[in-house]
C-alpha atoms as a PDB file:
ATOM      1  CA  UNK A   1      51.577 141.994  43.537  1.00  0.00           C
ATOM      2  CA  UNK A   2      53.907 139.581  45.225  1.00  0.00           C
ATOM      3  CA  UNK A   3      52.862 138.766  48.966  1.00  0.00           C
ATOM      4  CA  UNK A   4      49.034 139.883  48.330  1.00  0.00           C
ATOM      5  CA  UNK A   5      48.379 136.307  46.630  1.00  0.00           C
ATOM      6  CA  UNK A   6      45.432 134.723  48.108  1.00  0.00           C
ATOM      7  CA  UNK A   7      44.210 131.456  47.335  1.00  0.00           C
ATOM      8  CA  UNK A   8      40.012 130.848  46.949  1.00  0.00           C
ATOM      9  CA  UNK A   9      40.009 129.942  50.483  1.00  0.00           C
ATOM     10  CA  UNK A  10      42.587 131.993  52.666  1.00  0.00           C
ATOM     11  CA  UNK A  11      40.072 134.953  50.340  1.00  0.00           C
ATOM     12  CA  UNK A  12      36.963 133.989  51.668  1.00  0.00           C
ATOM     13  CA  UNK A  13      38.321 132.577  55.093  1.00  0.00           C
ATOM     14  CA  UNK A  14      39.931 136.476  55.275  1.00  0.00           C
ATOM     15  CA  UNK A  15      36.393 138.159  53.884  1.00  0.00           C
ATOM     16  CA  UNK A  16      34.444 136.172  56.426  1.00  0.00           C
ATOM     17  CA  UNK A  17      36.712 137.102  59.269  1.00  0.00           C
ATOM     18  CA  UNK A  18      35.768 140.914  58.015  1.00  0.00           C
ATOM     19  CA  UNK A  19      32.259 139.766  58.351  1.00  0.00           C
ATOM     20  CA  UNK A  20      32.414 138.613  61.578  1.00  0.00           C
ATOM     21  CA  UNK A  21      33.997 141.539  63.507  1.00  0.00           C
ATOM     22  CA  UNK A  22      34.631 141.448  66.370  1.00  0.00           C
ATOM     23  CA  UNK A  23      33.532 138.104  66.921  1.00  0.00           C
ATOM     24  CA  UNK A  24      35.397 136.220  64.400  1.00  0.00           C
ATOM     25  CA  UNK A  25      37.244 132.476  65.766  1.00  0.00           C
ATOM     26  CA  UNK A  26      37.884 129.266  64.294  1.00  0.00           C
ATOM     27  CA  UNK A  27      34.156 127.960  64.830  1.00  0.00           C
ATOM     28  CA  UNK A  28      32.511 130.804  63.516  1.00  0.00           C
ATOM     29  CA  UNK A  29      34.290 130.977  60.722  1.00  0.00           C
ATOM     30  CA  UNK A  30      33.664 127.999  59.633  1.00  0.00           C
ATOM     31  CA  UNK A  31      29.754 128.214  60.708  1.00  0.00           C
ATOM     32  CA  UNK A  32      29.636 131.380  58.071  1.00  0.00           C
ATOM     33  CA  UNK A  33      31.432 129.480  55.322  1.00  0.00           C
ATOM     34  CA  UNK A  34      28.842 126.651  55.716  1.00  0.00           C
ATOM     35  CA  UNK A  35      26.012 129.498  55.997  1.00  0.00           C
ATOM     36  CA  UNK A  36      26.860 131.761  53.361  1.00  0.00           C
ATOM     37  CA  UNK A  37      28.564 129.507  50.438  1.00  0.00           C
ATOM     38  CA  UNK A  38      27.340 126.101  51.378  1.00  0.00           C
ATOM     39  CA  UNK A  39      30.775 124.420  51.618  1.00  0.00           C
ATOM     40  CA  UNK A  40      31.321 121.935  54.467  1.00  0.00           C
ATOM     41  CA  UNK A  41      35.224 122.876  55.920  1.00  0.00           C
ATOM     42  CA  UNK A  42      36.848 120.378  58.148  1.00  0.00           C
ATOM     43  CA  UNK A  43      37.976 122.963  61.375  1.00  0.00           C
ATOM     44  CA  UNK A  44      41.441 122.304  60.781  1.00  0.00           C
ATOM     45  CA  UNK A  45      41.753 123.307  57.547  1.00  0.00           C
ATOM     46  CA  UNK A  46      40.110 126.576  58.883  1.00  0.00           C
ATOM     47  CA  UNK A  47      42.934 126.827  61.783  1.00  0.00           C
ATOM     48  CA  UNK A  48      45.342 126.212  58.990  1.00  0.00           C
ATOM     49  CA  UNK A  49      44.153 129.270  57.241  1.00  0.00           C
ATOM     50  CA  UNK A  50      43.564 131.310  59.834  1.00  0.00           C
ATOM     51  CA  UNK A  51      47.608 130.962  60.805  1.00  0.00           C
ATOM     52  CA  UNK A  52      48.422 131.094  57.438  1.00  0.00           C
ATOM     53  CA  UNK A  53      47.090 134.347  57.000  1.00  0.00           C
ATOM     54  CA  UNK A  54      48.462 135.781  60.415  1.00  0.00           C
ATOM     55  CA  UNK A  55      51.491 134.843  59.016  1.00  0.00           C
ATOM     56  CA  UNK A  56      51.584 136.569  56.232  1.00  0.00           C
ATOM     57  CA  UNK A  57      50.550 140.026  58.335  1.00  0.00           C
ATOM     58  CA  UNK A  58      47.019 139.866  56.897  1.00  0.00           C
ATOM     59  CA  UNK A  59      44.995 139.295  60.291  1.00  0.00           C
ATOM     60  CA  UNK A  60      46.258 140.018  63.710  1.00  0.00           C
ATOM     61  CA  UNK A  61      44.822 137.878  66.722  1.00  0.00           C
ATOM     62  CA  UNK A  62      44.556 137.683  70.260  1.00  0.00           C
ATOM     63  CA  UNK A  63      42.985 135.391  73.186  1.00  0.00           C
ATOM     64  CA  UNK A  64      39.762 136.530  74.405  1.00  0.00           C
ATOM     65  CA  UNK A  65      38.955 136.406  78.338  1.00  0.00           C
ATOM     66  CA  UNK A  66      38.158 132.892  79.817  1.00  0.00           C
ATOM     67  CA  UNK A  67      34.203 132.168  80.060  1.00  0.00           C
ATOM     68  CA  UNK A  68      33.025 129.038  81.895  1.00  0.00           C
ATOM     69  CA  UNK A  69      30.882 127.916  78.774  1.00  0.00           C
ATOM     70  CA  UNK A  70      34.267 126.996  77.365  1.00  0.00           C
ATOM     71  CA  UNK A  71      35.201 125.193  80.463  1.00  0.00           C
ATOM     72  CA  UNK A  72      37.577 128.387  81.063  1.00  0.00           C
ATOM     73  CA  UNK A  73      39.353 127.876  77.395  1.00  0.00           C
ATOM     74  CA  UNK A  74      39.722 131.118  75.622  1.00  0.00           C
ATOM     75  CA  UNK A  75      38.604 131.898  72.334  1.00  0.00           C
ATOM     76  CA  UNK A  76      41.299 133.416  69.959  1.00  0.00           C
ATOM     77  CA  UNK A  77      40.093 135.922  67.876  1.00  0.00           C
ATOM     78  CA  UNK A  78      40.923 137.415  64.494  1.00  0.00           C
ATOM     79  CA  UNK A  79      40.899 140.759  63.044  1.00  0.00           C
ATOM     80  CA  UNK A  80      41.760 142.149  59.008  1.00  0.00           C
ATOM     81  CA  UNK A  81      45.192 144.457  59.178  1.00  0.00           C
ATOM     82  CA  UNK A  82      45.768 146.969  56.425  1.00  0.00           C
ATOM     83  CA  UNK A  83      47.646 144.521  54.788  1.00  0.00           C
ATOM     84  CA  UNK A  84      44.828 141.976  54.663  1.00  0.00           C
ATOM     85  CA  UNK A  85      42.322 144.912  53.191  1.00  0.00           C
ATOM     86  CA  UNK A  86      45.229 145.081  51.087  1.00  0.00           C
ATOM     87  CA  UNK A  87      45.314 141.967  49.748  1.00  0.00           C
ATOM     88  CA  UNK A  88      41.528 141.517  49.277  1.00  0.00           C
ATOM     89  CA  UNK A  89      41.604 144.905  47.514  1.00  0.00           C
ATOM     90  CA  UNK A  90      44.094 143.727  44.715  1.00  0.00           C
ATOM     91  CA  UNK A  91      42.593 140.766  44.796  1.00  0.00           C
ATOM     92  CA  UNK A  92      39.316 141.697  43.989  1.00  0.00           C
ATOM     93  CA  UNK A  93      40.542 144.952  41.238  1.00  0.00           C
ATOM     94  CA  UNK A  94      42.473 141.929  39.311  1.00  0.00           C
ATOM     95  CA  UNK A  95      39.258 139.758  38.998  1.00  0.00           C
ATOM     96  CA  UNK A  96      37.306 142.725  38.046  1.00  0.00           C
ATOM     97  CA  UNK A  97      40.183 143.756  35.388  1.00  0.00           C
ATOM     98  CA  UNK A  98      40.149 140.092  34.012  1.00  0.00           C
ATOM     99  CA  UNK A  99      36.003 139.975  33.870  1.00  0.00           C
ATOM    100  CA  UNK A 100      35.823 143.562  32.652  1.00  0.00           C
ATOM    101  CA  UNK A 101      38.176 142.385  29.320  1.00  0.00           C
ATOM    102  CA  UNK A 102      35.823 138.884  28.115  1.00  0.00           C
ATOM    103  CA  UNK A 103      34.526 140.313  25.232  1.00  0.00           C
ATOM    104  CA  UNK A 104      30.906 140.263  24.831  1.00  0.00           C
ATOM    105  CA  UNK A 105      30.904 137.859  22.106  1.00  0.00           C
ATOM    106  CA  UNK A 106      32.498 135.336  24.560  1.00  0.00           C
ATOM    107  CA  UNK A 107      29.579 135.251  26.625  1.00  0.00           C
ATOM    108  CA  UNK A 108      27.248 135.183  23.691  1.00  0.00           C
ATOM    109  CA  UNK A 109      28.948 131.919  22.121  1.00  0.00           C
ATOM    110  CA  UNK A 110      28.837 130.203  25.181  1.00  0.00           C
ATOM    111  CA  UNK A 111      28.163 126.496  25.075  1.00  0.00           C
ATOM    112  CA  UNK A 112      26.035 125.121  27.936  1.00  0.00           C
ATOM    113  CA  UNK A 113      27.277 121.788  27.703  1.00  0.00           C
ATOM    114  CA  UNK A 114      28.923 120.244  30.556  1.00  0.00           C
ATOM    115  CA  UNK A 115      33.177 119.893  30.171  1.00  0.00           C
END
């Protein structure tokens, strides 16, 4: 399982970048993680996981063509590799292993009181 770690939010920045094919860039992204989860990001930190996960061979990225809305800046934009469906793959089989083994009594002596 080595080099398939993801943290909470290089998972859901790398899930939302799946989401958002073809279209997926720094802004978006974090647009769709304030739309779909309700967390406010700061842009950097999405930048910061964006090259994080390019770096570990999970998304591949390249500069889209200049457009004058942008003042002529191009957009760079994001796509999943194998290795990235990979890693959300093993990801996603662990949690379901770990869930699948709480015994049902667990969730029936649950305490609803705040820790």
């Amino acid at each position: 399982m080595k080099g398939t770690q993801l943290g909470e939010f290089e998972e859901v920045v790398l899930l939302v970048v799946g989401l958002l094919f073809p279209n997926a860039y720094g802004v978006n992204v974090r647009q769709e993680i304030e739309s779909q989860i309700g967390r406010k990001v700061v842009l950097g930190a999405i930048h910061s996981a964006l090259n994080r996960l390019e770096s570990k061979g999970f998304l591949v990225s390249k500069l889209a063509d200049e457009t004058h809305v942008r003042g002529g800046r191009r957009k760079r934009l994001f796509q999943i590799t194998a290795s990235g469906k990979k890693a959300l793959e093993i990801n996603r089989d662990l949690r379901n292993q770990l869930w699948n083994q709480i015994p049902d009594v667990a969730w029936k002596a649950l305490s609803y009181e705040v820790i």
